[in-house]
N, C-alpha and C. Protein backbone atom coordinates (compact mmCIF):
# COMPACT_ATOMS: atom_id res chain seq x y z
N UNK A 1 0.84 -1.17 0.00
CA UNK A 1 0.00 0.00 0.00
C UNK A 1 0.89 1.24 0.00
N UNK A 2 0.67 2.27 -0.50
CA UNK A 2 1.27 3.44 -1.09
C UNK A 2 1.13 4.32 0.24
N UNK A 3 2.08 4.92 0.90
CA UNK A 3 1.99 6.11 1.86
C UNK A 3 1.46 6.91 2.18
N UNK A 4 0.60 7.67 0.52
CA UNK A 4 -0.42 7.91 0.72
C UNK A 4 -1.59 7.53 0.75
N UNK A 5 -2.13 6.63 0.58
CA UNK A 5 -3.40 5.86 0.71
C UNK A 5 -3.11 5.42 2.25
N UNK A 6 -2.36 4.69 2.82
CA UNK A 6 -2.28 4.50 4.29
C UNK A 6 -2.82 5.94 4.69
N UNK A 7 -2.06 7.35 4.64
CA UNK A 7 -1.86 8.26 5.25
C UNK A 7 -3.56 8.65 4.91
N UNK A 8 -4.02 8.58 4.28
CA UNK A 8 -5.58 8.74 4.04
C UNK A 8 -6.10 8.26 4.95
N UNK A 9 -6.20 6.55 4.82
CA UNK A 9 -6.81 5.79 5.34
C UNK A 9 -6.95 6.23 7.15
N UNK A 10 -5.53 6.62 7.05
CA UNK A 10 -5.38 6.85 8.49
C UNK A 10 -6.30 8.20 9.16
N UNK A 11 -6.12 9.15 8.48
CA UNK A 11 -7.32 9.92 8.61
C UNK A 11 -8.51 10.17 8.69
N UNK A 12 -9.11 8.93 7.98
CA UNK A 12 -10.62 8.42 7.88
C UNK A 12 -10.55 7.86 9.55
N UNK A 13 -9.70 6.97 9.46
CA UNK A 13 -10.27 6.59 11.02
C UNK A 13 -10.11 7.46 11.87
N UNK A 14 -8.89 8.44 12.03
CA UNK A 14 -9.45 9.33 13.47
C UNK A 14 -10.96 10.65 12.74
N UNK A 15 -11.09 10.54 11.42
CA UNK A 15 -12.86 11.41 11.44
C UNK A 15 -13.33 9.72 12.56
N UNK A 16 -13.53 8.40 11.99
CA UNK A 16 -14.20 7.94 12.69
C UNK A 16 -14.23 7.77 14.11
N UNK A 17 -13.14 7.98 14.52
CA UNK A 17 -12.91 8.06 16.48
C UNK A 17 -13.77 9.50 16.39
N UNK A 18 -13.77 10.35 15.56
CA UNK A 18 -14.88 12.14 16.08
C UNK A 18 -16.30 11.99 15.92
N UNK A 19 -16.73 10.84 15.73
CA UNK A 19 -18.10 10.37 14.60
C UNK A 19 -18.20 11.24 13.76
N UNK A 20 -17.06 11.59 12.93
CA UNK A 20 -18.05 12.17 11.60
C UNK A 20 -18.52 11.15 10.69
N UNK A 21 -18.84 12.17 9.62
CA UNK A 21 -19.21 10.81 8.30
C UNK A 21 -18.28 10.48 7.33
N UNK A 22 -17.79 9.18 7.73
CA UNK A 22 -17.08 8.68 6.70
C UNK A 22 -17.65 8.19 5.51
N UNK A 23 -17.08 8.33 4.10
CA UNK A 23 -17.25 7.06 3.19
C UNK A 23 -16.69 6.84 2.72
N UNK A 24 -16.35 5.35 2.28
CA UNK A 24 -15.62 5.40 1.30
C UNK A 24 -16.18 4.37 0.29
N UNK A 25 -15.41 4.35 -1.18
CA UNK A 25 -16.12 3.95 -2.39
C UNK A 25 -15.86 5.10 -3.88
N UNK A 26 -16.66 4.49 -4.89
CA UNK A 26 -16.57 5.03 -6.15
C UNK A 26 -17.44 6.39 -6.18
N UNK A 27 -16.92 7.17 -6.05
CA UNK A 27 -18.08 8.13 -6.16
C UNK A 27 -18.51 8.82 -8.03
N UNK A 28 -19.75 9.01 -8.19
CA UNK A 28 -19.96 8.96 -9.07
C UNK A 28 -22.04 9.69 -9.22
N UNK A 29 -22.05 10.01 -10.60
CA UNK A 29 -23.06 10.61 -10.72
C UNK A 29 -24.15 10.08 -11.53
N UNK A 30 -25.54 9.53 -10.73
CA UNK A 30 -26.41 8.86 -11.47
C UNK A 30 -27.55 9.95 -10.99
N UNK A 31 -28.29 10.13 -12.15
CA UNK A 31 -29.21 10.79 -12.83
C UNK A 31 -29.13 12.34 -12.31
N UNK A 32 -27.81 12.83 -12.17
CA UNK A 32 -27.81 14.25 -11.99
C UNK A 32 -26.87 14.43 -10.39
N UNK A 33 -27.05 13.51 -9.69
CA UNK A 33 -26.51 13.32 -8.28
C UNK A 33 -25.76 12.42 -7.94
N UNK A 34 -24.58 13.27 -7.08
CA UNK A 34 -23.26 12.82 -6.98
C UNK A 34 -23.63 11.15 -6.03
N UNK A 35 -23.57 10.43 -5.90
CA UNK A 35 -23.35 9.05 -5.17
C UNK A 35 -22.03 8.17 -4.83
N UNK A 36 -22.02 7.94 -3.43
CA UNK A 36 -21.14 7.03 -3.19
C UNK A 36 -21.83 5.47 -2.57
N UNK A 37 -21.24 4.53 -3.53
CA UNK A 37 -21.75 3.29 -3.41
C UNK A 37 -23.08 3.42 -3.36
N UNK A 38 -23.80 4.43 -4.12
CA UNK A 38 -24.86 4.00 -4.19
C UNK A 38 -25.95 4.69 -3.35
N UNK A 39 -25.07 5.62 -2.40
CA UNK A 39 -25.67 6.48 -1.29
C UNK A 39 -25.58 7.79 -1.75
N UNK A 40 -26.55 8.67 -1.94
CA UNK A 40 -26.50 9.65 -2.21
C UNK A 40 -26.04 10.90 -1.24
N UNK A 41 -24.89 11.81 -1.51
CA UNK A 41 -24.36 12.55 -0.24
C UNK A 41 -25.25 13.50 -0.20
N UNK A 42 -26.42 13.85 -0.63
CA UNK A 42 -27.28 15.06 0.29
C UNK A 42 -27.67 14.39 1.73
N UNK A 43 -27.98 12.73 1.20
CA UNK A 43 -28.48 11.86 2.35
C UNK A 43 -26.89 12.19 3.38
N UNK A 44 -25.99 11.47 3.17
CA UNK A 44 -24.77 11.31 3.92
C UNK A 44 -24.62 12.68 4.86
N UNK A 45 -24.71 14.22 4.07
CA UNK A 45 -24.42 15.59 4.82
C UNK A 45 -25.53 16.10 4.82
N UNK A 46 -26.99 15.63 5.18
CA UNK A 46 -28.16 15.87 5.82
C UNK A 46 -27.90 16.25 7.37
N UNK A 47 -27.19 15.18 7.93
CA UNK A 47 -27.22 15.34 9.61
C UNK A 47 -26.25 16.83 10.29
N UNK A 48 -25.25 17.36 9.10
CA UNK A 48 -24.78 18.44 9.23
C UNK A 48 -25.35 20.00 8.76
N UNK A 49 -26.67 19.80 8.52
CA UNK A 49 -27.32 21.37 7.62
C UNK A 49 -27.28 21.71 8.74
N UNK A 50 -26.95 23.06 8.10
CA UNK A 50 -26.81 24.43 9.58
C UNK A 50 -25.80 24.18 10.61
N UNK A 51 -24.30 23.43 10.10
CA UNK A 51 -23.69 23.42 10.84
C UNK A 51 -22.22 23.83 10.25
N UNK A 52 -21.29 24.61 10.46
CA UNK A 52 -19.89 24.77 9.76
C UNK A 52 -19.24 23.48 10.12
N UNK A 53 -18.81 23.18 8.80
CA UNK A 53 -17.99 21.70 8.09
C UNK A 53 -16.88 21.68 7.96
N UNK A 54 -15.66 20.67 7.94
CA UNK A 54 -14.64 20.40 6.82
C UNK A 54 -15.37 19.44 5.79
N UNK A 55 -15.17 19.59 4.71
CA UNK A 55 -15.26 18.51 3.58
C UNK A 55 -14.17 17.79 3.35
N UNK A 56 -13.76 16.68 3.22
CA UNK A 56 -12.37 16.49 2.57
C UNK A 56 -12.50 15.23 1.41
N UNK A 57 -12.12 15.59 0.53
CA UNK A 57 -12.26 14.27 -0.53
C UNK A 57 -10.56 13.81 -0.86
N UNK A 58 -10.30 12.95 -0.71
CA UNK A 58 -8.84 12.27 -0.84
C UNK A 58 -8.84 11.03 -1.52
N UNK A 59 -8.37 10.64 -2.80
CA UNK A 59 -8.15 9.65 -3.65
C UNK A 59 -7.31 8.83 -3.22
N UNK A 60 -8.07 7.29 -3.20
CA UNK A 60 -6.96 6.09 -2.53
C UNK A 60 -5.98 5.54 -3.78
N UNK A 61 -6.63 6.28 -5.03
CA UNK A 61 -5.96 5.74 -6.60
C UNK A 61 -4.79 6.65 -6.64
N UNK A 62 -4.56 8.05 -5.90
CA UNK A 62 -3.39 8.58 -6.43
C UNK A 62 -2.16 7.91 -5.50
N UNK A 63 -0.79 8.13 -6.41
CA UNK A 63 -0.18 7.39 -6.54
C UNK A 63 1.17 8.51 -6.38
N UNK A 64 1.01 9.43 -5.64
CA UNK A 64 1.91 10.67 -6.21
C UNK A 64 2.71 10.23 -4.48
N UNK A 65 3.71 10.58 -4.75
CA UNK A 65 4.63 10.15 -3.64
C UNK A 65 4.62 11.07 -2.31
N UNK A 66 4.24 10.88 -1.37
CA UNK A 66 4.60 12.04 -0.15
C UNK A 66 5.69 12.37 -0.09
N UNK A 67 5.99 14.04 0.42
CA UNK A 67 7.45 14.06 0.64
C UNK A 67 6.79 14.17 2.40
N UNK A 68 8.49 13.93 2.67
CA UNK A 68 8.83 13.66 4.22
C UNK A 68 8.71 15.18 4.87
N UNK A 69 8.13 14.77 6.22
CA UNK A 69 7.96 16.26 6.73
C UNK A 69 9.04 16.16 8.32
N UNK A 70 9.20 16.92 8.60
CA UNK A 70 10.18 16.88 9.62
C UNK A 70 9.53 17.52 11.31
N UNK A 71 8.96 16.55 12.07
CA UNK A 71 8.91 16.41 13.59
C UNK A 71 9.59 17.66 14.21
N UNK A 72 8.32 18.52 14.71
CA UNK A 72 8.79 20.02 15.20
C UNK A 72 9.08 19.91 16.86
N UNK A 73 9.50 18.08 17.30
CA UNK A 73 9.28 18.26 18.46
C UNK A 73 10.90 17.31 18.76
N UNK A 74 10.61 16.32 17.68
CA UNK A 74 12.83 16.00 17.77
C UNK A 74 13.18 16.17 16.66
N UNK A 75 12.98 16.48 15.61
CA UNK A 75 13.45 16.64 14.31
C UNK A 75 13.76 15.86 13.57
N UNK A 76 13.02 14.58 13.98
CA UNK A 76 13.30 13.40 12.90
C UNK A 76 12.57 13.45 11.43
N UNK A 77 12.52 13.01 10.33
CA UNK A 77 11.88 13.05 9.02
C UNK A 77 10.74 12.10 9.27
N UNK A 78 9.72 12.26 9.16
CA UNK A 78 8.47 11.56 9.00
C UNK A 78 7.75 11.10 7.78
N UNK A 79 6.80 10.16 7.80
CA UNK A 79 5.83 9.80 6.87
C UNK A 79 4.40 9.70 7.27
N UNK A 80 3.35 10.74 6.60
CA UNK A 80 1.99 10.07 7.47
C UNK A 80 1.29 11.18 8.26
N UNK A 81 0.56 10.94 9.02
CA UNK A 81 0.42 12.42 10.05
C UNK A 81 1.27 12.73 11.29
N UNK A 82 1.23 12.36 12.09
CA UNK A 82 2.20 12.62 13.10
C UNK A 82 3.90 11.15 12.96
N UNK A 83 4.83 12.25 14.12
CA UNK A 83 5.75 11.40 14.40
C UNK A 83 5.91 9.71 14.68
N UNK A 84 6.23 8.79 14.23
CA UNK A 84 6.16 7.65 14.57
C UNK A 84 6.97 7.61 16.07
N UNK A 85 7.77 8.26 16.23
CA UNK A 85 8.58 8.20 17.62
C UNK A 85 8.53 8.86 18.51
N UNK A 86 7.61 9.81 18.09
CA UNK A 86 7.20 10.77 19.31
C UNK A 86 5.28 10.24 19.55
N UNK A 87 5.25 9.98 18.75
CA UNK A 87 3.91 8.72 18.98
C UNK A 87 4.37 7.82 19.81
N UNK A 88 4.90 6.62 19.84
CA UNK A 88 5.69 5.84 20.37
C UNK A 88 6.01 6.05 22.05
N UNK A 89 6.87 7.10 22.00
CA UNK A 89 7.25 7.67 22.97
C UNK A 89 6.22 8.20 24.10
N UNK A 90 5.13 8.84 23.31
CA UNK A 90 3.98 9.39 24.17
C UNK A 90 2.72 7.98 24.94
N UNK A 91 2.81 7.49 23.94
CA UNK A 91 2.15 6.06 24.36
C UNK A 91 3.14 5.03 25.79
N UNK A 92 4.42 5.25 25.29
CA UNK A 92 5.37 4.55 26.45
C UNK A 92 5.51 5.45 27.81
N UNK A 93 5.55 6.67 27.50
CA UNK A 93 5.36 7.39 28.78
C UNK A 93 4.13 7.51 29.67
N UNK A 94 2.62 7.24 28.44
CA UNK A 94 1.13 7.39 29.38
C UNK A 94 0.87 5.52 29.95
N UNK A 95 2.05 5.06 29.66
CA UNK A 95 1.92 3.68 29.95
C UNK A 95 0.62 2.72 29.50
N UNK A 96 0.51 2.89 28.53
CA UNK A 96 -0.38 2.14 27.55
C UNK A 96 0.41 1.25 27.00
């Protein structure tokens, strides 16, 4: 799996630890309206009218390479959303 599609993926799940609305699937337009798998998103962003949103749409097909970002807390080079070692580290110190 490609770094970025993980690094997606990985994002979908913490929206799902916030309950937002996830989906994922082909999205696509039958008889005028946008659909994913078949679900139409007025249905999906119904439960948000009258509320300020992020939207985010992120392709699991692109294929474009991440560049490395560099950890503003030890300065190691990263991949993904946060530090793998300062992740690590924070988990070994809350003793989990």
């Amino acid at each position: 799996m490609s770094l970025r599609k993980a690094s997606v993926l990985e994002m979908a799940t913490a929206a799902y630890e916030l309950d937002a609305a996830v989906k994922r699937g082909i999205l696509q337009r039958v008889d005028g309206r946008l659909t994913i798998m078949g679900e139409d998103l007025d249905s999906v962003l119904q439960r948000f009218e009258g509320q300020e949103i992020v939207l985010i749409a992120a392709s699991l097909t692109d294929d474009r390479p991440l560049d490395p970002r560099t950890c503003r807390t030890c300065g190691r080079e990263y991949f993904g959303l946060e530090c793998p070692h300062c992740r690590d580290a924070r988990i070994r110190l809350r003793g989990r």
